[in-house]
N, C-alpha and C. Protein backbone atom coordinates (compact mmCIF):
# COMPACT_ATOMS: atom_id res chain seq x y z
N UNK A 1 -1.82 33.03 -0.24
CA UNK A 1 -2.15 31.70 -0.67
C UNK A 1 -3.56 31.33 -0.21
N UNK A 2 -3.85 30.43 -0.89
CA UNK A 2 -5.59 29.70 -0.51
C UNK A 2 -5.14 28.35 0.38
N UNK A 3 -6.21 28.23 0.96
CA UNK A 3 -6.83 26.54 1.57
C UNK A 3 -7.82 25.77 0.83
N UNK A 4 -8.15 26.99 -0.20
CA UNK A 4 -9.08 25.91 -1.09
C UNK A 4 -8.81 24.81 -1.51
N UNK A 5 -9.19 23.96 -2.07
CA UNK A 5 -9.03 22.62 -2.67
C UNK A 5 -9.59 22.66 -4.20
N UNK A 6 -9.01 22.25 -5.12
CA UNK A 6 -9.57 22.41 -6.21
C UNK A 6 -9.28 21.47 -7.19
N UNK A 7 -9.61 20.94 -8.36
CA UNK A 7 -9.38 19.71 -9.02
C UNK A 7 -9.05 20.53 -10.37
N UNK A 8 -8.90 19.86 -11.32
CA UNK A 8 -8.85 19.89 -12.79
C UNK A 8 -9.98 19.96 -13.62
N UNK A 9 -10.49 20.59 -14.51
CA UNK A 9 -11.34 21.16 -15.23
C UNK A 9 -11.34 19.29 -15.84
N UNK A 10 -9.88 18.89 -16.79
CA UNK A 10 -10.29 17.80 -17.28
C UNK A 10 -10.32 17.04 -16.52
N UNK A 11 -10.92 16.70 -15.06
CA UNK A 11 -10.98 15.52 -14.34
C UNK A 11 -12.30 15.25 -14.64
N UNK A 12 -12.97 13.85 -14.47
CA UNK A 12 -14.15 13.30 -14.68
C UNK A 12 -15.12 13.84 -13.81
N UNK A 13 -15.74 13.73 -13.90
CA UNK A 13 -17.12 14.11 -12.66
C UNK A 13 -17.08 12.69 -11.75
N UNK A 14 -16.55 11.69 -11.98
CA UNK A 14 -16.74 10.34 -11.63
C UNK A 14 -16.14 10.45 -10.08
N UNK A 15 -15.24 10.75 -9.55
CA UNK A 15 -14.66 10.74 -8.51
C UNK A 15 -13.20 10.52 -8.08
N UNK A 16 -12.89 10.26 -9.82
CA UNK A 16 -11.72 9.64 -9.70
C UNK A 16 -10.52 10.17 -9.91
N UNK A 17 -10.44 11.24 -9.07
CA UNK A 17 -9.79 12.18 -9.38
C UNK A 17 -8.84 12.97 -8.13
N UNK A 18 -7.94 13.70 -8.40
CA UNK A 18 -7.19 14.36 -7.15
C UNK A 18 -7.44 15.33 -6.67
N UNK A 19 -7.60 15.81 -5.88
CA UNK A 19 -7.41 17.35 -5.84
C UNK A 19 -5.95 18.12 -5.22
N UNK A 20 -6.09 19.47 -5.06
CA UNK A 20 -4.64 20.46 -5.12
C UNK A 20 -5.24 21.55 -4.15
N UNK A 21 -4.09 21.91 -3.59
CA UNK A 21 -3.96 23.42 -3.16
C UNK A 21 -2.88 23.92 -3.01
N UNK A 22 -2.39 25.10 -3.08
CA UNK A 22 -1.25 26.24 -3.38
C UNK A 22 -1.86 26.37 -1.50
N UNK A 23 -0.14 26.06 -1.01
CA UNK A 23 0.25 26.55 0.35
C UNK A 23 1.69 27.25 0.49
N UNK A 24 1.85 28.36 1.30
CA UNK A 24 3.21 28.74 1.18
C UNK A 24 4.38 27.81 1.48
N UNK A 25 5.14 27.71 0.42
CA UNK A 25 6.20 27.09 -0.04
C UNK A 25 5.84 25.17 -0.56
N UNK A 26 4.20 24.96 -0.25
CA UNK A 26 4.22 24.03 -1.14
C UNK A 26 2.72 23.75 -1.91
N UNK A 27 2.90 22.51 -2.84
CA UNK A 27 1.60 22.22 -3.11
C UNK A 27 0.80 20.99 -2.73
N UNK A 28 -0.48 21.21 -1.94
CA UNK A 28 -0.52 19.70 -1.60
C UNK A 28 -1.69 18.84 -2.58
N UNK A 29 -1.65 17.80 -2.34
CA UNK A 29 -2.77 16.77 -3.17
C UNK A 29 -3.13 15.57 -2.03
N UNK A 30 -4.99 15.50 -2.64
CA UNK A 30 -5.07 14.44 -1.98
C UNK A 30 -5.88 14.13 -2.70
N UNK A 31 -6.42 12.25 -2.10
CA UNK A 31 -7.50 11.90 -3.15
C UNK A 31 -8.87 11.95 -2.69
N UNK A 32 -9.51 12.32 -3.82
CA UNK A 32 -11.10 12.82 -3.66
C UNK A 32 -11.75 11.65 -2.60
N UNK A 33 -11.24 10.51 -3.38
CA UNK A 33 -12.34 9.59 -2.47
C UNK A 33 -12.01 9.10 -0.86
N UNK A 34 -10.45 9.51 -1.10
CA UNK A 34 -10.21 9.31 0.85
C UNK A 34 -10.01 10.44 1.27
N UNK A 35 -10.53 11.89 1.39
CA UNK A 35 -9.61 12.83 1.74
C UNK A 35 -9.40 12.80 3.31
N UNK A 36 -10.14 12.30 4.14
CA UNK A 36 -9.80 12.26 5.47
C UNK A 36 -8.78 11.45 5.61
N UNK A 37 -7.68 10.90 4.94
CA UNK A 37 -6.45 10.39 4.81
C UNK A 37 -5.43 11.03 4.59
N UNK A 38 -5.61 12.30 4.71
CA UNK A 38 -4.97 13.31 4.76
C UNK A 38 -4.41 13.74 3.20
N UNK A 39 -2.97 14.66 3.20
CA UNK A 39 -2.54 14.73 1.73
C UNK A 39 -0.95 14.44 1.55
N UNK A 40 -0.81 14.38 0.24
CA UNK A 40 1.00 14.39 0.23
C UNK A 40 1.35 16.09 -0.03
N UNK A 41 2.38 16.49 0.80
CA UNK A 41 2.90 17.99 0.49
C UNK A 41 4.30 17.72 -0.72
N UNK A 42 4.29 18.84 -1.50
CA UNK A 42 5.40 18.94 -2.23
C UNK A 42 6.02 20.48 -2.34
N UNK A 43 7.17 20.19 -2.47
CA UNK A 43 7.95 21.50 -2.64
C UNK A 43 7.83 21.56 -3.85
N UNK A 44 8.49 23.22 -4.34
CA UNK A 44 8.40 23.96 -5.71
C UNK A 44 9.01 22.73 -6.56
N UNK A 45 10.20 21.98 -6.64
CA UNK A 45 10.89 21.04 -7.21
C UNK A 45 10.36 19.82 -7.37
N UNK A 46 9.35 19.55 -6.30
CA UNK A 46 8.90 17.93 -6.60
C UNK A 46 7.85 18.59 -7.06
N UNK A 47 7.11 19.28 -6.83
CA UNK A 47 5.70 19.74 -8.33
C UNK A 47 6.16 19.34 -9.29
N UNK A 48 6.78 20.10 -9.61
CA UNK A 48 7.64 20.65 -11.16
C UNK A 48 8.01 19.35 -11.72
N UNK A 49 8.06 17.79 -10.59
CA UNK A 49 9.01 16.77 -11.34
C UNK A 49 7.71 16.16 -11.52
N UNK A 50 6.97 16.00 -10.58
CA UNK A 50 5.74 15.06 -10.76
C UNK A 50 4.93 15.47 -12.23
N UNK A 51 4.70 16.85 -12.66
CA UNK A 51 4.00 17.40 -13.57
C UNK A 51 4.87 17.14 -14.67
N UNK A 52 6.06 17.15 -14.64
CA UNK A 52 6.68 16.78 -16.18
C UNK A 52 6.73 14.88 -16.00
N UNK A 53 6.75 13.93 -15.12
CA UNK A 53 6.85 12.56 -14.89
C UNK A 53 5.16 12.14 -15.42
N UNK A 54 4.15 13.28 -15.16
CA UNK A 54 2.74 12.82 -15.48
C UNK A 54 2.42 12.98 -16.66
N UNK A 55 3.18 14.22 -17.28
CA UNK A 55 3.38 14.82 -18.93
C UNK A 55 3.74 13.82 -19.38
N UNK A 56 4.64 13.20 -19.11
CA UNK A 56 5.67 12.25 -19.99
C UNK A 56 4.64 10.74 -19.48
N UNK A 57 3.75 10.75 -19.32
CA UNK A 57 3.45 9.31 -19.41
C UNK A 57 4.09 8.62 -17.90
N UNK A 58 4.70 8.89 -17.13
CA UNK A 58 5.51 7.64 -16.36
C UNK A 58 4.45 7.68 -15.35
């Protein structure tokens, strides 16, 4: 796995945006403009819900 941090190709250049990293057994996110606020961790299952809840509009 990486420690990199990495964003979305379609995120804005603006700032307004999240970033990600792949850690063993989860994925974390934080936001660009606070990252010294640390991140939220998710397991394989809450990825998977957040990415179909963001698909779907909610």
């Amino acid at each position: 796995m990486t420690s990199d941090w990495y964003k979305s190709s379609y995120s804005p250049n603006t700032g307004d945006c999240v970033e990600c990293r792949r850690q063993v057994g989860t994925v974390d996110l934080r936001d660009t403009k606070n990252r010294e606020a640390g991140h939220l961790a998710f397991d394989r299952v809450e990825w998977s819900a957040l990415l179909a809840g963001v698909r779907a509009g909610r």
